[in-house]
Protein backbone atom coordinates (compact mmCIF):
# COMPACT_ATOMS: atom_id res chain seq x y z
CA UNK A 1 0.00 0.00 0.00
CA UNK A 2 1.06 3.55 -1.13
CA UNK A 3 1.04 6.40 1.55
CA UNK A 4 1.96 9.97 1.04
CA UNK A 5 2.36 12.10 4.20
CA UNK A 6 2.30 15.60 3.81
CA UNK A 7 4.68 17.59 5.80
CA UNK A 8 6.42 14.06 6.12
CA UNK A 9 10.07 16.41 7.16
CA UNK A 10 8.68 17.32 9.78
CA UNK A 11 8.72 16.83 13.55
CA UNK A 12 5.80 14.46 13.41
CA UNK A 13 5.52 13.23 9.97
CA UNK A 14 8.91 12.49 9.84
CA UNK A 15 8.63 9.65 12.61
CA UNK A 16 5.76 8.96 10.74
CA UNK A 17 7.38 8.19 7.48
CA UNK A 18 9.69 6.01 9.78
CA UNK A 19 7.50 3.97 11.45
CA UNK A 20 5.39 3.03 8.48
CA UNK A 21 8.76 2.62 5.96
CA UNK A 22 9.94 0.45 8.62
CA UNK A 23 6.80 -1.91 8.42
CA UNK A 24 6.96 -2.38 4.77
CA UNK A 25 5.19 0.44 3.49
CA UNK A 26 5.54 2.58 0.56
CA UNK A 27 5.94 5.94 2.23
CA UNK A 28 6.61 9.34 0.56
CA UNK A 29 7.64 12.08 2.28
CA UNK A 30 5.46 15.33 0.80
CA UNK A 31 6.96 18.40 1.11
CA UNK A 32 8.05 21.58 -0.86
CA UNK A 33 11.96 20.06 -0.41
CA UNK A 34 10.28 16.57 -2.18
CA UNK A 35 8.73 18.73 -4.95
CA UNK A 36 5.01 18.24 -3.40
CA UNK A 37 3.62 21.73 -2.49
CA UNK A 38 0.01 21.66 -1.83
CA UNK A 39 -0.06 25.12 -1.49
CA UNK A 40 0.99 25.84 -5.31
CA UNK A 41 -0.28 21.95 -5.99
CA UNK A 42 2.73 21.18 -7.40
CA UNK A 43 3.69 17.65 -8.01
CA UNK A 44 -0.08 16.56 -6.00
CA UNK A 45 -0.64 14.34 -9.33
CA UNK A 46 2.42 12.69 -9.15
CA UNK A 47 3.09 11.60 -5.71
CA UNK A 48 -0.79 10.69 -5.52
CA UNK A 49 -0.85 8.16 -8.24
CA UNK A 50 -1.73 4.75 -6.74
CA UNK A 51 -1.72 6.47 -3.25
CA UNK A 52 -4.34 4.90 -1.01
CA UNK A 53 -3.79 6.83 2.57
CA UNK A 54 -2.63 10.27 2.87
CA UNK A 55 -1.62 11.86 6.06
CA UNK A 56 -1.67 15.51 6.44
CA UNK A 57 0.95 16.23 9.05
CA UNK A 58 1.59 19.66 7.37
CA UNK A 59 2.03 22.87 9.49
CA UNK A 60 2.07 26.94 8.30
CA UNK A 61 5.24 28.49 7.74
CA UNK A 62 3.72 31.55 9.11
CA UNK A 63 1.52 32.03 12.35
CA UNK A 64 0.20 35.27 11.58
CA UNK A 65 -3.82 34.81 11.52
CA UNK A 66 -4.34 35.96 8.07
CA UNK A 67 -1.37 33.68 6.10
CA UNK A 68 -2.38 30.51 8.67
CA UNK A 69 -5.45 30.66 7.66
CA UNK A 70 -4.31 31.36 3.82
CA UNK A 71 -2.36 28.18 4.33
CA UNK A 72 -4.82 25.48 5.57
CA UNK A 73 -7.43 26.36 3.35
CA UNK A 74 -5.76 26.65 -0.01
CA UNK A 75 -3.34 23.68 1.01
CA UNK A 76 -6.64 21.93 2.30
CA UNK A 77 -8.77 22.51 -1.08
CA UNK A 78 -5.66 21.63 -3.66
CA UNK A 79 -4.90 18.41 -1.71
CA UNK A 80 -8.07 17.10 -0.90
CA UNK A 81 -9.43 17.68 -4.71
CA UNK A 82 -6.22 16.19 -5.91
CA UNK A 83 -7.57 12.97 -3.64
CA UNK A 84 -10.47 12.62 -4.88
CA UNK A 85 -9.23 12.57 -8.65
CA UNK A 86 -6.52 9.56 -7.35
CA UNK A 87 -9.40 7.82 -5.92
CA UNK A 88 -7.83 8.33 -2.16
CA UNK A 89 -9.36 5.56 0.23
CA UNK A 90 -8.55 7.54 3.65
CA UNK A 91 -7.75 10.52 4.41
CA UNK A 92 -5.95 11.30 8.47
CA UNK A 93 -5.06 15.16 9.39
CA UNK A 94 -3.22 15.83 12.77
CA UNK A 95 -5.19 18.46 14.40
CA UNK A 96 -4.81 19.95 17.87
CA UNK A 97 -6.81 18.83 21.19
CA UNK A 98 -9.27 21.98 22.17
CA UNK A 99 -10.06 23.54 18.10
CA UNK A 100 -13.37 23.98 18.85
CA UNK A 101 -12.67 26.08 21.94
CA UNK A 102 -10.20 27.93 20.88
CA UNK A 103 -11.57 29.90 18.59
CA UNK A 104 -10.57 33.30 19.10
CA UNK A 105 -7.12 32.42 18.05
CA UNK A 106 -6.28 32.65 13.97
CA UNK A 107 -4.71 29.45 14.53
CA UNK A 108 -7.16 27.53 15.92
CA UNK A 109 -10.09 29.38 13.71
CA UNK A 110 -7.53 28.47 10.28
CA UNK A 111 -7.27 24.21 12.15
CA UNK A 112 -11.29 24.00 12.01
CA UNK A 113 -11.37 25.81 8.67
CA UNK A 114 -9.32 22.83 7.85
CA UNK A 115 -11.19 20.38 9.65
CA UNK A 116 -14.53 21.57 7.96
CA UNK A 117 -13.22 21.02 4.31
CA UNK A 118 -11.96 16.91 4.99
CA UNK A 119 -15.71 16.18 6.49
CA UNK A 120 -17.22 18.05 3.30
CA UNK A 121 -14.71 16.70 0.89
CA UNK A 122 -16.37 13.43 0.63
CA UNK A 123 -12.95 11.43 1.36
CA UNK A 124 -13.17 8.88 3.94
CA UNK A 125 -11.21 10.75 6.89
CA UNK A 126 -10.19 10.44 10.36
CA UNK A 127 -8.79 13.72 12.04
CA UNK A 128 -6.21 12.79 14.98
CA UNK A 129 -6.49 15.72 17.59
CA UNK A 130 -3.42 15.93 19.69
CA UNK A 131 -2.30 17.32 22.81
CA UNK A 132 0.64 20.04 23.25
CA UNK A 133 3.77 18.29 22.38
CA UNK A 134 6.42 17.99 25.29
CA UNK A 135 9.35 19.33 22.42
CA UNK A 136 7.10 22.44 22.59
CA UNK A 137 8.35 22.85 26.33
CA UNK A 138 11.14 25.17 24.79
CA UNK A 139 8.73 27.56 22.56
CA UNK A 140 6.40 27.72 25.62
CA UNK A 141 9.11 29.00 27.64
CA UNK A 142 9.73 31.71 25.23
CA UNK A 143 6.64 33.04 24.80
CA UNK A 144 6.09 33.49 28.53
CA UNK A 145 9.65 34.42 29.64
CA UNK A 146 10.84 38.07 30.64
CA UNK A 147 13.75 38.73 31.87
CA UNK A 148 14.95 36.06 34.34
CA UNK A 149 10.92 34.96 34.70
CA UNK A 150 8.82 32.96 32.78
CA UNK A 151 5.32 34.07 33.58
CA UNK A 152 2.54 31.16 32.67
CA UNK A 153 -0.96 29.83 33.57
CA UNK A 154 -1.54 26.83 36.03
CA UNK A 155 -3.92 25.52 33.99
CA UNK A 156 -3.78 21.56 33.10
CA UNK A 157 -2.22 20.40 30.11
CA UNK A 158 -2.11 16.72 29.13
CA UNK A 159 0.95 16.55 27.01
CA UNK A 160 2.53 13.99 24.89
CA UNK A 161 5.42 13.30 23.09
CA UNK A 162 6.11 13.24 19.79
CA UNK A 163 7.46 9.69 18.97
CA UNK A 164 3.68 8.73 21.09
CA UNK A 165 1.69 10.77 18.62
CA UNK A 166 3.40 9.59 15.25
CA UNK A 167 2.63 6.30 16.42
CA UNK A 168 -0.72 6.88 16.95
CA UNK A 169 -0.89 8.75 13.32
CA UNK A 170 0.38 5.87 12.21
CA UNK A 171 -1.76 3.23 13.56
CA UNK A 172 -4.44 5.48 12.40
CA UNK A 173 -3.52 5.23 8.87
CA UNK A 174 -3.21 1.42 9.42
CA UNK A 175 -7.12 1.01 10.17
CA UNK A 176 -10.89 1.63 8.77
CA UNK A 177 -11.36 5.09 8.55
CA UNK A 178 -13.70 6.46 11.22
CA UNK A 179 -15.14 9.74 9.32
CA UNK A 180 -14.79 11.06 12.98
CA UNK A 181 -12.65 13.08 15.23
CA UNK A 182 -10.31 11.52 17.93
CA UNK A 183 -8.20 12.94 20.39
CA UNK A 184 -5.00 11.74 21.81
CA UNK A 185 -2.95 12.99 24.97
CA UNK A 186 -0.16 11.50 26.71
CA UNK A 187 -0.47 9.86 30.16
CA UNK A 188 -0.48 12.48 32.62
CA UNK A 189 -1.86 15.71 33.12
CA UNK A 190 0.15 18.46 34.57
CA UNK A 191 -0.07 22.26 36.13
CA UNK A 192 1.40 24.16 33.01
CA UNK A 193 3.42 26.52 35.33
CA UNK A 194 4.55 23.34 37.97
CA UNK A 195 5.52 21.69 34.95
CA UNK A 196 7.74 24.32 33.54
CA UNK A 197 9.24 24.70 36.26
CA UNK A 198 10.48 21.27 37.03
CA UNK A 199 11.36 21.31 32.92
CA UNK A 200 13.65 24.34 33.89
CA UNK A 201 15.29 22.78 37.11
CA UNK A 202 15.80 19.60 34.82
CA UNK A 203 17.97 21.80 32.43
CA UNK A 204 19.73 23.71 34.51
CA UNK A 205 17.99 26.86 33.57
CA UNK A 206 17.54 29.37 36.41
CA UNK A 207 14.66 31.37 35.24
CA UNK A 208 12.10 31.27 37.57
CA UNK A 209 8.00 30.46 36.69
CA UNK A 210 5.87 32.80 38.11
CA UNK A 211 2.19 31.20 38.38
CA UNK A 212 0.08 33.79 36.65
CA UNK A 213 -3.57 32.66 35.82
CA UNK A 214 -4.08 35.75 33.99
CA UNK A 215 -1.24 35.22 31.48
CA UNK A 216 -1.95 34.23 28.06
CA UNK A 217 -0.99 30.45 25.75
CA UNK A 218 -0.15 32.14 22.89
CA UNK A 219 -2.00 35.04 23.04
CA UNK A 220 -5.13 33.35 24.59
CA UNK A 221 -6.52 32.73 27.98
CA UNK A 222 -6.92 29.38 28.85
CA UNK A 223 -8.66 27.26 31.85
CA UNK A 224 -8.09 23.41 32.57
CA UNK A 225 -10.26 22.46 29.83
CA UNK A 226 -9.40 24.22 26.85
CA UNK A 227 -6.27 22.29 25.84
CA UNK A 228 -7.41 19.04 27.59
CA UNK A 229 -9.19 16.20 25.71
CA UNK A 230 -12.84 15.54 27.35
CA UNK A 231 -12.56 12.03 27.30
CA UNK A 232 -12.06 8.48 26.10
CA UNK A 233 -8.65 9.91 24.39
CA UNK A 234 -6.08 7.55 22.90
CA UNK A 235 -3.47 7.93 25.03
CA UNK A 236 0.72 7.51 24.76
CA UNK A 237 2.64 5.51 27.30
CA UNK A 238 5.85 7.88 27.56
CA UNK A 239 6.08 10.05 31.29
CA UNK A 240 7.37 13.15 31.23
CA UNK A 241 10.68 11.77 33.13
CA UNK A 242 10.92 9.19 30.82
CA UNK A 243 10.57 11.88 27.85
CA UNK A 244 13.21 14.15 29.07
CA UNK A 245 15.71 11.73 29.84
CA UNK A 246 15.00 10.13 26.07
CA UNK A 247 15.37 13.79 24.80
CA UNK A 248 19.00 14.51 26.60
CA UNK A 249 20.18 11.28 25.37
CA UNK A 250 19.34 12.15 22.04
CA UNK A 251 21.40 15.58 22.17
């Protein structure tokens, strides 16, 4: 069987690619660097020709509202169409865990614009909502730090990591589709701001987290259920310790 995985040099789709290469798969990595650009819909034809799955792991070069929006919808519309001409037997898009309440962010308002064109395309489909990714830790960090603080929410977060989620992707793309949404979190669910600041210790950083309820994800104010799946998630096995000692190995 044939599978094409959009954004398949990326964090995610990359272990994607991996994992189903590794059990026998035809794979192909789509990307701009491949000569696949679903933006432009360049080389769509080609790379979908006997394709039977396609896994939209794809991301927006650009987080500002208008061009992430731009993005998912014109990438969205060229690759879906280009599906449905190869005859496409499942689509699976990695979404994010809370798009439907999160919708006064450009981000999350460009994922469901996304979302709402694979249920009306007609393509079998499942979408694969996923939790914050633990290798996010860093960018989180960022966004809240000033000076020698990093200022964040104690809201819950249910995080997991990324070699969890690609195998979950690719399971996904292994089975029936479910022309549904699921979500999918790691094991344990954690205080953002007690979490970042154990990250910190862990690295040797000396910034200190200031709990601040009132300080924004992103740009947006969130509460222990915005980012949190409701229920019955699929769920990864790797702890956080066991993540970050993985992840220093690995550098």
């Amino acid at each position: 069987m044939k599978i094409l995985v959009i954004g398949g040099n990326g964090l995610i789709g990359s272990k994607v690619v991996k994992n189903l290469r590794q059990l026998g798969y035809d794979v192909v990595a789509g990307s701009p660097r491949t000569g696949i650009n679903t933006v432009t819909g360049e080389g769509l034809a080609d790379a979908l020709n006997g394709t039977r799955v396609v896994i939209d792991a794809s991301n927006a070069p650009s987080f500002d509202d208008q061009a992430v929006l731009d993005f998912f919808e014109t990438s969205g519309r060229h690759l879906l169409a280009a599906e449905a001409r190869a005859g496409v037997r499942h689509h699976i898009a990695l979404s994010i865990v809370g798009t439907d309440r999160m919708l006064g962010s450009g981000y999350f308002r460009a994922k469901m614009a996304q979302e709402n064109l694979i249920k009306a395309s007609g393509i079998p489909y499942t979408i694969v909502r996923s939790t914050q990714f633990f290798e996010f830790l860093d960018g989180i960090a960022q966004y809240g730090a000033v000076d020698n603080e990093v200022r964040l929410t104690t809201a819950q977060l249910q995080p997991i990591a990324a070699d969890d989620i690609a195998m979950i992707v690719s399971d996904t793309a292994l089975a029936q589709p479910l022309n549904a949404t699921i979500d999918a979190a790691g094991p344990e669910k954690f205080r953002l701001a007690s979490l970042m600041q154990t990250y910190l210790a862990k690295c040797n950083d000396p910034r200190t987290v200031i709990a601040d309820d009132e300080a924004g994800y992103f740009g947006m104010q969130i509460g222990d259920q915005s980012l949190t799946p409701d229920g019955n998630a699929r769920l990864g096995t790797t702890r956080f310790d066991a993540w970050f000692t993985k992840s220093q190995a690995a550098t």
